[in-house]
C-alpha atoms as a PDB file:
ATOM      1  CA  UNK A   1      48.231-100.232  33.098  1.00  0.00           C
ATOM      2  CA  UNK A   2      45.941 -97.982  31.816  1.00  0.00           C
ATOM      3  CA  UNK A   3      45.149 -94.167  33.354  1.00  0.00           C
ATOM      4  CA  UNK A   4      42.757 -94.823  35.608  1.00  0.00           C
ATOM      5  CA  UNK A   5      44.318 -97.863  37.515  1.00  0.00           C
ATOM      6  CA  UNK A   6      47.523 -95.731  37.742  1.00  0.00           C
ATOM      7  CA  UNK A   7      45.860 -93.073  39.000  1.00  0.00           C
ATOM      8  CA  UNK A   8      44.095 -95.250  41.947  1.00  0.00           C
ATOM      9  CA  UNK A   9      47.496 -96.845  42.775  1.00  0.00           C
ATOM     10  CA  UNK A  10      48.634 -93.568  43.022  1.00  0.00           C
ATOM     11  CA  UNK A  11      46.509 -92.506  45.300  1.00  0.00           C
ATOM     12  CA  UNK A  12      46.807 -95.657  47.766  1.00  0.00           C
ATOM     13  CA  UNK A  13      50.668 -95.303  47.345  1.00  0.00           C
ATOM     14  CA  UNK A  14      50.288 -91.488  48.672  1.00  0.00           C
ATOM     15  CA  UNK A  15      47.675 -92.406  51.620  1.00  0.00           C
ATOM     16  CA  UNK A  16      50.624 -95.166  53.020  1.00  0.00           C
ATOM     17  CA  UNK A  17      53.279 -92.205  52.582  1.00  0.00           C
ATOM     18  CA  UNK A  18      51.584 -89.565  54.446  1.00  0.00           C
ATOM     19  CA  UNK A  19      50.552 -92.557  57.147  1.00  0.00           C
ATOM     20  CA  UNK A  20      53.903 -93.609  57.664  1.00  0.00           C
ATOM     21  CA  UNK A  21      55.367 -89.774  57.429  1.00  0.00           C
ATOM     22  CA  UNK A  22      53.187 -89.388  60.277  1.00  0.00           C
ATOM     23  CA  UNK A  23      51.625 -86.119  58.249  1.00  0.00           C
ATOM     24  CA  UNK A  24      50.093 -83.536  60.525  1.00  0.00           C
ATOM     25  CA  UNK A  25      45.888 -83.295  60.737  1.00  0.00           C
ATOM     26  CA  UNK A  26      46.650 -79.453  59.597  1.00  0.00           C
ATOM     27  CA  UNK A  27      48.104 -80.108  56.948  1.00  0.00           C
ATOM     28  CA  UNK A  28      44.395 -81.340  55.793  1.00  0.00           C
ATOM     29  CA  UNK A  29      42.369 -78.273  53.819  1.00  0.00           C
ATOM     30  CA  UNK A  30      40.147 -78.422  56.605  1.00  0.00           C
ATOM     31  CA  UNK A  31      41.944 -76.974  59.453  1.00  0.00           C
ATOM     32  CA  UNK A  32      43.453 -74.081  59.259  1.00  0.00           C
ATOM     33  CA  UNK A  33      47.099 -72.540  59.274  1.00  0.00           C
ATOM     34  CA  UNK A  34      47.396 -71.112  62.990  1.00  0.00           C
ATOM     35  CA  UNK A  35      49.522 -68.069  63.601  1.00  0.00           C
ATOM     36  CA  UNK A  36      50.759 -65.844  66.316  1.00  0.00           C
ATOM     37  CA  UNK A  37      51.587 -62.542  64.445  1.00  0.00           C
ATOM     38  CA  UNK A  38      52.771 -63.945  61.205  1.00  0.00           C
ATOM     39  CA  UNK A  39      54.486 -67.044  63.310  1.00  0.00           C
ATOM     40  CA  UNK A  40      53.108 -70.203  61.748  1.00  0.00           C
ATOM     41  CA  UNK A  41      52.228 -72.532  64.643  1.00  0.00           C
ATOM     42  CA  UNK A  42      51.840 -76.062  64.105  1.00  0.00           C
ATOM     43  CA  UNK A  43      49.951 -78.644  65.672  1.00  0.00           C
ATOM     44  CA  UNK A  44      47.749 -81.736  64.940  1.00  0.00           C
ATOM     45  CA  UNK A  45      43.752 -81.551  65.796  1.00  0.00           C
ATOM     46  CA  UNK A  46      41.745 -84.922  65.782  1.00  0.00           C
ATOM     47  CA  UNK A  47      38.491 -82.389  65.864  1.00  0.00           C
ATOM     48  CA  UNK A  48      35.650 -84.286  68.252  1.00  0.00           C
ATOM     49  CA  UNK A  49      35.188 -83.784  71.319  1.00  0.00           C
ATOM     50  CA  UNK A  50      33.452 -81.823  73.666  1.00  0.00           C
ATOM     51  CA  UNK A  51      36.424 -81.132  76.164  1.00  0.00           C
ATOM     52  CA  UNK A  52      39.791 -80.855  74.501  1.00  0.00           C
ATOM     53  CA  UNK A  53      43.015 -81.879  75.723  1.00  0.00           C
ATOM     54  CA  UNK A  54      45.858 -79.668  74.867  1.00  0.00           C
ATOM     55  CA  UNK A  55      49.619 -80.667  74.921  1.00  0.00           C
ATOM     56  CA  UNK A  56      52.251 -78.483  74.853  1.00  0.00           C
ATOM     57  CA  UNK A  57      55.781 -79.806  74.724  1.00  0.00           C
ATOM     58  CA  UNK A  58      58.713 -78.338  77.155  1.00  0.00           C
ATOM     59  CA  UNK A  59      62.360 -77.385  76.185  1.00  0.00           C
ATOM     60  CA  UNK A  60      64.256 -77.984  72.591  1.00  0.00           C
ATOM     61  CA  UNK A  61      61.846 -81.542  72.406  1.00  0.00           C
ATOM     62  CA  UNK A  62      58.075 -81.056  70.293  1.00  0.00           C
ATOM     63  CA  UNK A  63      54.846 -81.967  69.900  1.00  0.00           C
ATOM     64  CA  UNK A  64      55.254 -85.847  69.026  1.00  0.00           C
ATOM     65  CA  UNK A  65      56.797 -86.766  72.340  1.00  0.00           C
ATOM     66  CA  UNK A  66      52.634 -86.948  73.217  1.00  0.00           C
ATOM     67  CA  UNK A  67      51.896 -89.463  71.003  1.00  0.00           C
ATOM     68  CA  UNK A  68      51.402 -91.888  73.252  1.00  0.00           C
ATOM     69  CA  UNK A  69      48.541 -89.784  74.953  1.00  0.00           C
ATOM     70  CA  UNK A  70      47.007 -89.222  71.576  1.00  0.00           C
ATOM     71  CA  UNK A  71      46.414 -92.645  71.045  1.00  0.00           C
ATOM     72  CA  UNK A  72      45.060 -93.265  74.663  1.00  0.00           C
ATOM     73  CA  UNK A  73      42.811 -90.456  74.987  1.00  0.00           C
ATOM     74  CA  UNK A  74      41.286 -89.817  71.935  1.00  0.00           C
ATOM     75  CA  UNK A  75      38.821 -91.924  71.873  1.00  0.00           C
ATOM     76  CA  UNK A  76      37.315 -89.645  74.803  1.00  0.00           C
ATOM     77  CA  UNK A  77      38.437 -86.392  73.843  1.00  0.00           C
ATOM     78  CA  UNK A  78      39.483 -83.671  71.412  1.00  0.00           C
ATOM     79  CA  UNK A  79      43.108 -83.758  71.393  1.00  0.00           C
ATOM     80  CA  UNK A  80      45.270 -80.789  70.085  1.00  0.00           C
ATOM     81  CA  UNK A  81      49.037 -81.252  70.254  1.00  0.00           C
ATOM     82  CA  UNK A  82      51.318 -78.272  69.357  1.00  0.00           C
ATOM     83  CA  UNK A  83      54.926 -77.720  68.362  1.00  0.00           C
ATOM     84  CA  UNK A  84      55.571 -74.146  70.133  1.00  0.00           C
ATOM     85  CA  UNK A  85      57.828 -71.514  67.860  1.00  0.00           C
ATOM     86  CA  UNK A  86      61.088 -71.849  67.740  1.00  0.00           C
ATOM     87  CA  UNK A  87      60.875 -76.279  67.750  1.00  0.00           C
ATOM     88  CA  UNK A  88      59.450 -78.911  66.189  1.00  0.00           C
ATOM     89  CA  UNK A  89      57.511 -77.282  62.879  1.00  0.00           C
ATOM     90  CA  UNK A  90      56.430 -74.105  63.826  1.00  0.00           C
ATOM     91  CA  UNK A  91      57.943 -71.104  62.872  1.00  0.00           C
ATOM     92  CA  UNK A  92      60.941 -69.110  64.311  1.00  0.00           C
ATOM     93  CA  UNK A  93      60.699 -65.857  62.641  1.00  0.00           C
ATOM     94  CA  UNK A  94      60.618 -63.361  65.422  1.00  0.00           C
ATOM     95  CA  UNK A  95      62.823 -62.587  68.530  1.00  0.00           C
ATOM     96  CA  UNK A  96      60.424 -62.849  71.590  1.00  0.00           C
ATOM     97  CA  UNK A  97      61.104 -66.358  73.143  1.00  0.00           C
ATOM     98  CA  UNK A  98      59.699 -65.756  76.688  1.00  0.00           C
ATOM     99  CA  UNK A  99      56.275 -66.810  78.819  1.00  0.00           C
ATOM    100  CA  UNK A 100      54.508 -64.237  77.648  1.00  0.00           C
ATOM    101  CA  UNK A 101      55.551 -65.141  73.756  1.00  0.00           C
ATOM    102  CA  UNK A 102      54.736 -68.599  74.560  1.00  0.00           C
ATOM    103  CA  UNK A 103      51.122 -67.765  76.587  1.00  0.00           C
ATOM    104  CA  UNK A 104      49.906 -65.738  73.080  1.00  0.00           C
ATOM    105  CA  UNK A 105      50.731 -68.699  70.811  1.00  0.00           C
ATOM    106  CA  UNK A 106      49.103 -71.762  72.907  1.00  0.00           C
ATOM    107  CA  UNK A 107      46.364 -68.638  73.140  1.00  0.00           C
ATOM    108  CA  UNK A 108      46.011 -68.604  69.122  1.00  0.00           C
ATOM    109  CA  UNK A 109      45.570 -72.183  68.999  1.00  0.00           C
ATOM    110  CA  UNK A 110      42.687 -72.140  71.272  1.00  0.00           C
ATOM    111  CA  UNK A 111      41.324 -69.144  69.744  1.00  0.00           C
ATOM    112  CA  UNK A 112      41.495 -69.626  65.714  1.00  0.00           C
ATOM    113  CA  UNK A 113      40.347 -73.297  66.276  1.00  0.00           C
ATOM    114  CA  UNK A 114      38.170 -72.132  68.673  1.00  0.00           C
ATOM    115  CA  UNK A 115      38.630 -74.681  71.616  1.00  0.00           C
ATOM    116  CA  UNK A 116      35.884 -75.624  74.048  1.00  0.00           C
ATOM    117  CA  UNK A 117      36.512 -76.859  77.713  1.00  0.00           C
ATOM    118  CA  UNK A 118      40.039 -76.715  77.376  1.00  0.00           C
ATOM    119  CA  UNK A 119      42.366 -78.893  80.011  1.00  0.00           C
ATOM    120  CA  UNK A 120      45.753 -77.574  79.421  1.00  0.00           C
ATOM    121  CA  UNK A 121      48.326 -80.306  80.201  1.00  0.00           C
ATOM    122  CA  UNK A 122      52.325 -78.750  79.829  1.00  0.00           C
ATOM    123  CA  UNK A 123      55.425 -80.703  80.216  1.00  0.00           C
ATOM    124  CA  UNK A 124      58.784 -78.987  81.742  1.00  0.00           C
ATOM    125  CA  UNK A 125      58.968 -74.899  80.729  1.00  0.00           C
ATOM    126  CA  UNK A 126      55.160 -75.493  79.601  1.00  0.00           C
ATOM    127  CA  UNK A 127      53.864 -75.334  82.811  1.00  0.00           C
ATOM    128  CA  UNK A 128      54.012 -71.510  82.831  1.00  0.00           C
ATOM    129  CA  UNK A 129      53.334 -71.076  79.288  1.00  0.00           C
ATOM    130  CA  UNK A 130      50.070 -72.851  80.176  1.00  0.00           C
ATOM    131  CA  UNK A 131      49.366 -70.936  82.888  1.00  0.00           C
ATOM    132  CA  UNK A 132      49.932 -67.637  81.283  1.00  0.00           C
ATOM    133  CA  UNK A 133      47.462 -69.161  78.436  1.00  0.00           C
ATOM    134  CA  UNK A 134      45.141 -69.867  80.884  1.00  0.00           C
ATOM    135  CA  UNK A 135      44.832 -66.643  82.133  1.00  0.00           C
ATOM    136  CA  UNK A 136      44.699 -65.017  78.624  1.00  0.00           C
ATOM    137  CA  UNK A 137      41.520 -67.096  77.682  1.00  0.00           C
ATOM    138  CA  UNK A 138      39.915 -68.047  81.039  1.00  0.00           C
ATOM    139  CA  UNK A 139      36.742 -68.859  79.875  1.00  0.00           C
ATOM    140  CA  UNK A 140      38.318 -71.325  77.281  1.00  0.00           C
ATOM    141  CA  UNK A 141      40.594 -72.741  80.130  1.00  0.00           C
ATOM    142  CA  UNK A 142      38.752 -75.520  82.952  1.00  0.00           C
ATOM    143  CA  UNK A 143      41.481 -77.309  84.448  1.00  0.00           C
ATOM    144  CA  UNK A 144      45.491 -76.769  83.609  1.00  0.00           C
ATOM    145  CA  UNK A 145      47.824 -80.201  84.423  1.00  0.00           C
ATOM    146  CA  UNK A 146      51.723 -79.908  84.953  1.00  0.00           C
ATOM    147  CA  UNK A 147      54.063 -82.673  83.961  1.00  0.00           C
ATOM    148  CA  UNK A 148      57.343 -82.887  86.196  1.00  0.00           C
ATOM    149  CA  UNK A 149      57.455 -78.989  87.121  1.00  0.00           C
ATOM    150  CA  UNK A 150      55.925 -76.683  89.863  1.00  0.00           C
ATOM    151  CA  UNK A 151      58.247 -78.433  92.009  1.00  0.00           C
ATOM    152  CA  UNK A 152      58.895 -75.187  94.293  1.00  0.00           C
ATOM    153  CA  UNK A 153      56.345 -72.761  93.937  1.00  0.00           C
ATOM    154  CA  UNK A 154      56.351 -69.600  96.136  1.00  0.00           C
ATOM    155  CA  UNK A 155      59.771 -71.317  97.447  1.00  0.00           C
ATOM    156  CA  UNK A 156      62.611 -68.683  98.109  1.00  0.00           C
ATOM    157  CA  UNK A 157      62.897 -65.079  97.275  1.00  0.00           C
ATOM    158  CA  UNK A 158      63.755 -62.877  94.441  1.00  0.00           C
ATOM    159  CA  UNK A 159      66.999 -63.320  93.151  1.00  0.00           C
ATOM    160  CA  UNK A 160      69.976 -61.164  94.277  1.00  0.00           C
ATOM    161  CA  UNK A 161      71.731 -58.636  92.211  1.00  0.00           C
ATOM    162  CA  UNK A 162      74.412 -61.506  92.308  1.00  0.00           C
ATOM    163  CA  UNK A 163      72.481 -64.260  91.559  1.00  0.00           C
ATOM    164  CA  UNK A 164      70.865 -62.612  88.596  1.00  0.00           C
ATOM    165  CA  UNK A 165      74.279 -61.793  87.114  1.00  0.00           C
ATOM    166  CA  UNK A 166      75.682 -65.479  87.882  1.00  0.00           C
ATOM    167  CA  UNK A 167      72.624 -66.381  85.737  1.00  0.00           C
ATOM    168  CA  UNK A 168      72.892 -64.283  83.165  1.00  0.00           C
ATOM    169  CA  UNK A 169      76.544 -65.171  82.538  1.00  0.00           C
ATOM    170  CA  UNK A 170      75.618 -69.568  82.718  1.00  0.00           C
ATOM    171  CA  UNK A 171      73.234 -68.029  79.826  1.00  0.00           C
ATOM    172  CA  UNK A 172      75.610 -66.846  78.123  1.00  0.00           C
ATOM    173  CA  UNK A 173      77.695 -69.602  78.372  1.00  0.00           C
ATOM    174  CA  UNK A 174      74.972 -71.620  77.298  1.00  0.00           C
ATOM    175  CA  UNK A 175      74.666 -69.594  74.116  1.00  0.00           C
ATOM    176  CA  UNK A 176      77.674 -69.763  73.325  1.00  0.00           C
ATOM    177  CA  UNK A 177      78.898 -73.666  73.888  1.00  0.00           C
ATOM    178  CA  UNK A 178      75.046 -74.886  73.571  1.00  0.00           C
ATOM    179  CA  UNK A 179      75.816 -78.885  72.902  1.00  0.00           C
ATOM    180  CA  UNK A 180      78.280 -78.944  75.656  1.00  0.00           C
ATOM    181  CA  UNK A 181      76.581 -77.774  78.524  1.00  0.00           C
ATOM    182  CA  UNK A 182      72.763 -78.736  77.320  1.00  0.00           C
ATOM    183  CA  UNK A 183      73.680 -82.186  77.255  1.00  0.00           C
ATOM    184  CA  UNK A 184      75.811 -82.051  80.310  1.00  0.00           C
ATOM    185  CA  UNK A 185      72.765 -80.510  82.326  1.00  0.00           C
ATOM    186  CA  UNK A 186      70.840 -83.297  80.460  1.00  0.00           C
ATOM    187  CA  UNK A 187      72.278 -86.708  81.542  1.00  0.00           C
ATOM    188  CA  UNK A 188      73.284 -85.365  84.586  1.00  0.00           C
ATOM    189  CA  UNK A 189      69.514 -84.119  85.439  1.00  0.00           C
ATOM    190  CA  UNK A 190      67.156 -84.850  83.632  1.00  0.00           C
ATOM    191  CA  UNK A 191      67.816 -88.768  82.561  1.00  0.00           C
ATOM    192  CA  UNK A 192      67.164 -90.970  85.462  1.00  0.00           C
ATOM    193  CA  UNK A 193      68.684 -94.813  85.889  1.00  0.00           C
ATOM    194  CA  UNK A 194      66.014 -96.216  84.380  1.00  0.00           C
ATOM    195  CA  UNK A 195      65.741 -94.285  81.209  1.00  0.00           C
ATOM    196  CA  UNK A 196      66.332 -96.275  78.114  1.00  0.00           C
ATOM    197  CA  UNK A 197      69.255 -95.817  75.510  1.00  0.00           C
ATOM    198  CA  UNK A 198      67.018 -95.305  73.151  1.00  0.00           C
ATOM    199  CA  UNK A 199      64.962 -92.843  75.003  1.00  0.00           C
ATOM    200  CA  UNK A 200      68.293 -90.600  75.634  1.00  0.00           C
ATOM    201  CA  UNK A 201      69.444 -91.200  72.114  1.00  0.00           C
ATOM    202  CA  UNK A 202      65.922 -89.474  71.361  1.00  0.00           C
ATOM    203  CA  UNK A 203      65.829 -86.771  73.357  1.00  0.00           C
ATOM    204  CA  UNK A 204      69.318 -85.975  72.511  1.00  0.00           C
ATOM    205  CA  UNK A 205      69.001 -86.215  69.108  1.00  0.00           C
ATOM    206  CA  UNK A 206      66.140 -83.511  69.504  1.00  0.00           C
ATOM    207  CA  UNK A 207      68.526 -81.443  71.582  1.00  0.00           C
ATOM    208  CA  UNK A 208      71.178 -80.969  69.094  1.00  0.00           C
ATOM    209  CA  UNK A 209      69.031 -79.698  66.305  1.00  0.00           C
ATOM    210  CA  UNK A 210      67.282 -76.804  68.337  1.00  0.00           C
ATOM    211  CA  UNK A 211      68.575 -73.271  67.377  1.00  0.00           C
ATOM    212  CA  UNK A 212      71.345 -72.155  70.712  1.00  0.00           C
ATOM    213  CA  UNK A 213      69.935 -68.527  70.202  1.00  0.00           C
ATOM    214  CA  UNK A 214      66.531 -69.195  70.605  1.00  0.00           C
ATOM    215  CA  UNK A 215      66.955 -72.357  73.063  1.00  0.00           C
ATOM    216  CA  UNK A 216      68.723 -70.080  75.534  1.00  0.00           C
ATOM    217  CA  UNK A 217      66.410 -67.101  75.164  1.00  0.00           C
ATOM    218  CA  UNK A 218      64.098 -69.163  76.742  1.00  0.00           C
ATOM    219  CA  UNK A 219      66.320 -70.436  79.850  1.00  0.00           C
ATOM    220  CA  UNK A 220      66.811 -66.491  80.188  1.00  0.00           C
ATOM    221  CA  UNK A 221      64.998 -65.174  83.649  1.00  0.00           C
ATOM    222  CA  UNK A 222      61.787 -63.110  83.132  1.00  0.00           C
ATOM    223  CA  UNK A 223      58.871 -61.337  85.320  1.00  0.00           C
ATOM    224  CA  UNK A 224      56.425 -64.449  85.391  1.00  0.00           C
ATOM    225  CA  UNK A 225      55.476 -65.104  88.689  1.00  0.00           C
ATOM    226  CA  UNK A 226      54.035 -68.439  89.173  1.00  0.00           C
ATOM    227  CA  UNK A 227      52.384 -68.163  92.388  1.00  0.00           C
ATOM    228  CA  UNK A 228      51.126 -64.551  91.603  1.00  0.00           C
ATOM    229  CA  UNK A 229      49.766 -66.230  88.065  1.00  0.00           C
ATOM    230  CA  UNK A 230      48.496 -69.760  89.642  1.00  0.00           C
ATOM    231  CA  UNK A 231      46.288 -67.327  91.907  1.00  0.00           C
ATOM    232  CA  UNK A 232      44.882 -65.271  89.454  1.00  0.00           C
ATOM    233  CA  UNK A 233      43.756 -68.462  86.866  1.00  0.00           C
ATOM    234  CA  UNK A 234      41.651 -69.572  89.959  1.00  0.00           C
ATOM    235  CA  UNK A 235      42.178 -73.459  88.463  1.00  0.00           C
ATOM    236  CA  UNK A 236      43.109 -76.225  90.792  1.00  0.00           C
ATOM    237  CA  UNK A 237      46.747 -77.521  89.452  1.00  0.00           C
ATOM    238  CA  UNK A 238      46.958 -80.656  88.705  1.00  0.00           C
ATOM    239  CA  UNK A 239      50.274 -82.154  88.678  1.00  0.00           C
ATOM    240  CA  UNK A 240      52.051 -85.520  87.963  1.00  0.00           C
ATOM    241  CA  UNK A 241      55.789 -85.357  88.548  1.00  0.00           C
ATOM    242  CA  UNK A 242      58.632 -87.708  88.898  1.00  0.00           C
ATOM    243  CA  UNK A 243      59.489 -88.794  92.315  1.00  0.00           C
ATOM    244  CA  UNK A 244      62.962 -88.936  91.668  1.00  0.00           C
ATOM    245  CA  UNK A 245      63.607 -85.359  92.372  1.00  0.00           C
ATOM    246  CA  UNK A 246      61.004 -84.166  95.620  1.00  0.00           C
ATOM    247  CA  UNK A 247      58.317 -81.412  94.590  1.00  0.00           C
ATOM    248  CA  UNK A 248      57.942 -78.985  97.475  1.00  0.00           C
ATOM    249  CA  UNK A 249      54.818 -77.598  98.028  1.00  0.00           C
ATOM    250  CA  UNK A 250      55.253 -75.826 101.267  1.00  0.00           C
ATOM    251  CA  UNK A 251      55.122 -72.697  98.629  1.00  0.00           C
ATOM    252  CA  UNK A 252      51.646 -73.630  97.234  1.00  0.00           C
ATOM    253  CA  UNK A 253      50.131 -74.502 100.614  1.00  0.00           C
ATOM    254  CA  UNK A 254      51.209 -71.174 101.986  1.00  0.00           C
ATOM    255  CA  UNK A 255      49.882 -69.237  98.938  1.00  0.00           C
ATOM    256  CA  UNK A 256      46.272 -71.530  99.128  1.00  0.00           C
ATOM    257  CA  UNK A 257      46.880 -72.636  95.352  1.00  0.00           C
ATOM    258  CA  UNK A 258      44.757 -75.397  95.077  1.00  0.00           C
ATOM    259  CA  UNK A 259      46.569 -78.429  93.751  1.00  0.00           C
ATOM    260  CA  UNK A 260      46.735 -81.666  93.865  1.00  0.00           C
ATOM    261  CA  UNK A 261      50.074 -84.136  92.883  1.00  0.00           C
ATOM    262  CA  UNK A 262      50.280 -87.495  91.216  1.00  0.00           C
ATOM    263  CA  UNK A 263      53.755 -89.345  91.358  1.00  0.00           C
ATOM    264  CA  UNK A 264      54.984 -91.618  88.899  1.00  0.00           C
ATOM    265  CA  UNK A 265      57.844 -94.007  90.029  1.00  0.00           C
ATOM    266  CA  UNK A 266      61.405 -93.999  88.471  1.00  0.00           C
ATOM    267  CA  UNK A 267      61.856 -91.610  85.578  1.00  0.00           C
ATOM    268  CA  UNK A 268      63.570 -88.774  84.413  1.00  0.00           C
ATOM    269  CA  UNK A 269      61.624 -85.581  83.234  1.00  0.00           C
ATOM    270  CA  UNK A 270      60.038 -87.441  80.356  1.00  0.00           C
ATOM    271  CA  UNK A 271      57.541 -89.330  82.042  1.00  0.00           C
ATOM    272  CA  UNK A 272      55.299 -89.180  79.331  1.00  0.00           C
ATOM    273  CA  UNK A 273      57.622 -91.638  76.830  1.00  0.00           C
ATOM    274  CA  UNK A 274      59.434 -92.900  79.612  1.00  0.00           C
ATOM    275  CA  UNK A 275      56.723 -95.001  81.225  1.00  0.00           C
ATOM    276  CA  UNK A 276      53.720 -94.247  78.581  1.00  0.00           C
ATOM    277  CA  UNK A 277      51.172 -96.991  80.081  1.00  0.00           C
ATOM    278  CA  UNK A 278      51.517 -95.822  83.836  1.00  0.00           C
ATOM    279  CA  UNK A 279      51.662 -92.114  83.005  1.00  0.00           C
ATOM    280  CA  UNK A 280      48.436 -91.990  81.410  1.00  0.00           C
ATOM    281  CA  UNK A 281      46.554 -94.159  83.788  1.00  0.00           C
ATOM    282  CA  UNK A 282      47.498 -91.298  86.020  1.00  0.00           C
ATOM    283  CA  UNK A 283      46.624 -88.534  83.469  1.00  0.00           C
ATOM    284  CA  UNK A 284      43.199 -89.733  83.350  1.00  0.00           C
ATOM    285  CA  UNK A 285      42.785 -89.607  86.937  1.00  0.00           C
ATOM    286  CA  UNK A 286      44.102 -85.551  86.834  1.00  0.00           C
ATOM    287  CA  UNK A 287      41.889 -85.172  83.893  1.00  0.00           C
ATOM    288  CA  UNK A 288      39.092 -86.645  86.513  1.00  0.00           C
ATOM    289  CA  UNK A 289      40.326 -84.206  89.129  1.00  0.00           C
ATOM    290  CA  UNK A 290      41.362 -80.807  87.129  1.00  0.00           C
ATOM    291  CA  UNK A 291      38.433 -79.235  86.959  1.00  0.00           C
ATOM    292  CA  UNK A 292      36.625 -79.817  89.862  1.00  0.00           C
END
């Protein structure tokens, strides 16, 4: 085999390794590196589109567990999916791990790669990140979707002295006994009946290789106020939850948030692997709906 044939073998061989690797767009010379104060941020950015969709993943899981919607939507739209600091690829030098952290780094992706007609969509914890992004950039920002959370907005009042320090010490516990109690408070509420084996074996999996430190910084309690914030993005909220567990939105009726709730039938808080097909039949409808 002579040089040049060895060469253009090579080249196919790489091609089918970075395909089935599942390499990142950004990894390309043609994107850039994203970061949040010297925090590399990584994400994936098919680049056409007029409006862009962008995913952000919830607790100790990352960016992939949207790869369903990738597929399904990006035909139609830009589509930007992000592993947040601290999981997945991104970074995890730096000690901040709250909202506010979070809010600045889905903020740099829309900035650097400078996002048009943005629809936020955030799974679990993401729902405030996205909101606090939201109202970083509100000109960037037209609609912002939730994914199983915002289930009792404006419900209840601030915490008790008590309460607080119950909470802090379950944190602490947490931090200190992480795989125990994070996959106790897993199967017992987050995995539904119908949730595969393999879907638990997944998530799990993803569970038990997230740093305790940082995973429990972000469980700890902080001064984001999701009514107060919901109100000041002006965006209708767009939500598809699980029925499984009710949403309550006594809270966002009271406050006049404009919303609007989708339910998708038997799952746990993963909808969005869980039942793929149906979940993004009802995605596109929120899409529809978010920003009008």
């Amino acid at each position: 085999m002579n040089k040049s044939s060895f060469t253009i073998l090579l080249g196919i061989w790489l091609v089918a390794l970075y395909a089935c690797n599942g390499k990142p767009q950004n990894a390309n010379t043609a994107s850039p590196v994203v970061k949040n104060q010297n925090v590399i941020v990584d994400y994936t950015d098919t680049h056409v589109g007029d409006t862009t969709l962008l995913f952000v993943h919830g607790w100790c899981i990352n960016r992939t567990y949207w790869s369903d919607q990738l597929a399904f939507f990006k035909s139609h739209y830009r589509i930007v999916t992000m592993d947040l600091p601290g999981f997945g690829k991104s970074g995890r030098n730096r000690n901040a791990w709250n909202t506010e952290a979070f809010g600045k780094d889905v903020t740099a992706i829309m900035t650097q790669l400078k996002l048009k007609n943005v629809i936020l969509i955030g799974h679990s914890m993401a729902g405030d990140i996205i909101v606090q992004a939201a109202n970083n950039t509100p000109k960037q920002v037209i609609g912002l979707i939730g994914v199983d959370n915002f289930k009792s907005v404006g419900v209840g009042g601030k915490p008790s002295k008590q309460d607080s320090e119950a909470y802090r010490k379950a944190i602490d516990s947490l931090r200190h006994d992480f795989k125990k109690i994070a996959f106790e408070y897993f199967n017992k509420d987050l995995f539904y009946k119908t949730t595969s084996p393999a879907i638990k074996k997944r998530v799990l999996n993803d569970l038990a290789q997230a740093d305790p430190n940082i995973a429990s910084a972000c469980m700890e309690q902080d001064n984001f106020d999701e009514a107060q914030e919901l109100l000041k993005s002006k965006k209708k909220l767009c939500l598809i939850n699980s029925d499984v567990k009710p949403t309550n939105s006594t809270g966002l009726k009271r406050k006049n948030i404009p919303f609007q709730i989708w339910y998708i039938h038997a799952t746990g808080h993963f909808p969005m692997i869980e039942k793929p097909e149906e979940f993004n039949l009802l995605l596109a409808q929120a899409i529809r709906k978010t920003a009008v």
